[in-house]
Protein backbone atom coordinates (compact mmCIF):
# COMPACT_ATOMS: atom_id res chain seq x y z
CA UNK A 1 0.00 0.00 0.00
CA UNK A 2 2.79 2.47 0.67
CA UNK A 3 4.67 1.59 -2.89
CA UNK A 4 1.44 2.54 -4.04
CA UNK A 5 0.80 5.68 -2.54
CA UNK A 6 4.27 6.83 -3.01
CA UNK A 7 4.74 5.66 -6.39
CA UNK A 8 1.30 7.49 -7.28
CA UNK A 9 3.45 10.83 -5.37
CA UNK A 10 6.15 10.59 -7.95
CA UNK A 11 3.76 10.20 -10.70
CA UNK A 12 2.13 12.89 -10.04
CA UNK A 13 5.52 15.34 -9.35
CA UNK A 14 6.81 14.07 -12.47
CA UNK A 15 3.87 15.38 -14.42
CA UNK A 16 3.68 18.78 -13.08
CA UNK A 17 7.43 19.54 -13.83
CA UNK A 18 6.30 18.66 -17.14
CA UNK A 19 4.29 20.79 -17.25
CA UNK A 20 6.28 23.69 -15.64
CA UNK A 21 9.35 22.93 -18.21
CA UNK A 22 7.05 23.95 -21.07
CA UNK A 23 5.73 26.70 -19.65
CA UNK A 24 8.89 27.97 -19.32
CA UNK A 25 10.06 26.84 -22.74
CA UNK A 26 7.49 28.98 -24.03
CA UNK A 27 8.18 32.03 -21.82
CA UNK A 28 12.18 32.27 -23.08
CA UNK A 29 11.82 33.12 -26.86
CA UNK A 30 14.50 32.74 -30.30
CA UNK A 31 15.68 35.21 -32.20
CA UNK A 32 16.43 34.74 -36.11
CA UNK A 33 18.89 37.21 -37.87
CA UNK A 34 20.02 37.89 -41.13
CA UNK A 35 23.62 38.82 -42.28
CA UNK A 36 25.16 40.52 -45.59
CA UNK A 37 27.92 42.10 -46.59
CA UNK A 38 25.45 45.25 -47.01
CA UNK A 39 22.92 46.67 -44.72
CA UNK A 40 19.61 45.20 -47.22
CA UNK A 41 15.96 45.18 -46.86
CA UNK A 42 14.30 41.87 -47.07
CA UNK A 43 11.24 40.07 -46.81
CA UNK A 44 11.11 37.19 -44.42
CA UNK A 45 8.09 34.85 -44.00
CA UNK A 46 8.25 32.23 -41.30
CA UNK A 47 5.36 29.75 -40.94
CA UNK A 48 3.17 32.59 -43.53
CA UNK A 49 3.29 35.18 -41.14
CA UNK A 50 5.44 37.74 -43.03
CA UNK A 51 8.09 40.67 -41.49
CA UNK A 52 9.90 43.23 -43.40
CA UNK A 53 13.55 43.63 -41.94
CA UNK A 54 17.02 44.75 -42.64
CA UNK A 55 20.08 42.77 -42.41
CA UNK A 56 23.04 43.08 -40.30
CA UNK A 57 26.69 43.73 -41.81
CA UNK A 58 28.39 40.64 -41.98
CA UNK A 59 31.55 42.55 -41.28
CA UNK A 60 29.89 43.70 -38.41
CA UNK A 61 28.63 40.27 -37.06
CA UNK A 62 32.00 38.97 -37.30
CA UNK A 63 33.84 41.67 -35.17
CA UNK A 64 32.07 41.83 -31.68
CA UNK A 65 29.60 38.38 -32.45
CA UNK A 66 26.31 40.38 -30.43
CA UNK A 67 23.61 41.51 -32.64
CA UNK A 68 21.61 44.03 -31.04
CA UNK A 69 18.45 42.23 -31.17
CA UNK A 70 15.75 45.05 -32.83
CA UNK A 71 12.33 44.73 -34.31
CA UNK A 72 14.36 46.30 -37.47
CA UNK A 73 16.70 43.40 -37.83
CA UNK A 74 15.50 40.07 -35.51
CA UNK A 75 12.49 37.87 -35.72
CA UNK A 76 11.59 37.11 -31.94
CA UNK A 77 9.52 33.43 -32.47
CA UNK A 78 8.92 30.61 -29.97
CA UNK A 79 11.53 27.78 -29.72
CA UNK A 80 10.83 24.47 -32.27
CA UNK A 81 10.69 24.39 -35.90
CA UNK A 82 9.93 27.30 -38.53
CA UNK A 83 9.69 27.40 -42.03
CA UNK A 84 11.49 30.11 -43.33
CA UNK A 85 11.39 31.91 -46.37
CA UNK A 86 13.61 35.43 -46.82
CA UNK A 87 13.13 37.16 -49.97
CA UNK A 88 15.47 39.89 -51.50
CA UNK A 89 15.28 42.17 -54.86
CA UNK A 90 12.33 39.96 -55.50
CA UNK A 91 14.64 36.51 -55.40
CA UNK A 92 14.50 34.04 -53.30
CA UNK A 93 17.60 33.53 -51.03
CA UNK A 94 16.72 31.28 -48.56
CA UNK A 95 13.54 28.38 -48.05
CA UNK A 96 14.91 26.08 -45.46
CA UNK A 97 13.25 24.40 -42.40
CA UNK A 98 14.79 26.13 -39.01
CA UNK A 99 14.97 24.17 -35.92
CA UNK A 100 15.43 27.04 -32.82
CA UNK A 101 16.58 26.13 -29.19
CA UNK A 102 15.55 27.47 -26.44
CA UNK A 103 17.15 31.42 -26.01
CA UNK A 104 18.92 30.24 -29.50
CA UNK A 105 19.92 33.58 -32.06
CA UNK A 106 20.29 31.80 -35.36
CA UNK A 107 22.16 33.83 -37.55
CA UNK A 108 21.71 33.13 -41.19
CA UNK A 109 24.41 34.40 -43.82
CA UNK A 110 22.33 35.18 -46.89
CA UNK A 111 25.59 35.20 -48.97
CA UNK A 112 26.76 31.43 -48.09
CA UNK A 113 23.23 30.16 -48.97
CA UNK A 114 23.93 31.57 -52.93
């Protein structure tokens, strides 16, 4: 009788961290970026929700490695998987799946996906 109660105790803990962890992966976003050798504007569509940014200097990027994360230059989503699409001078650059960890800033160079 005690295994049972105290097995039904752990059950019941285990659950509600479970719960708790993805509460908490939702509450601690991404951040997706964009790099070129030129400040550009671009259009970026992740999972059809659409976002006009600019890119960051890749020159830039590689000096001091911290983007200033703005509404101008980062996408703030949810951890998991995106689909993202950027468009630039009406071509497309980049159509990849994106898989984003927890407080991850993926940086995609839009001149190494050419």
């Amino acid at each position: 009788m005690k295994t049972r109660i105290i097995a039904g105790i752990l059950c019941l803990l285990s659950l509600l961290s479970c719960g708790s962890a993805k509460q908490a992966a939702k509450d601690q976003p991404a951040w997706l970026s964009f790099t070129t050798p030129a400040k550009e504007a671009i259009q970026v569509t992740v999972d059809g929700q659409s976002y006009e940014l600019t890119t960051v200097k890749t020159k830039v990027w590689e000096v001091d490695r911290n983007i200033k994360k703005t509404e101008q230059n980062t996408i703030f989503l949810q951890p998991g998987h995106h689909d993202v699409r950027v468009v630039r001078d009406g071509h497309v650059v980049f159509n990849s799946p994106v898989m984003l960890g927890i407080k991850e800033h993926r940086v995609i160079d839009l001149e190494a996906e050419n």
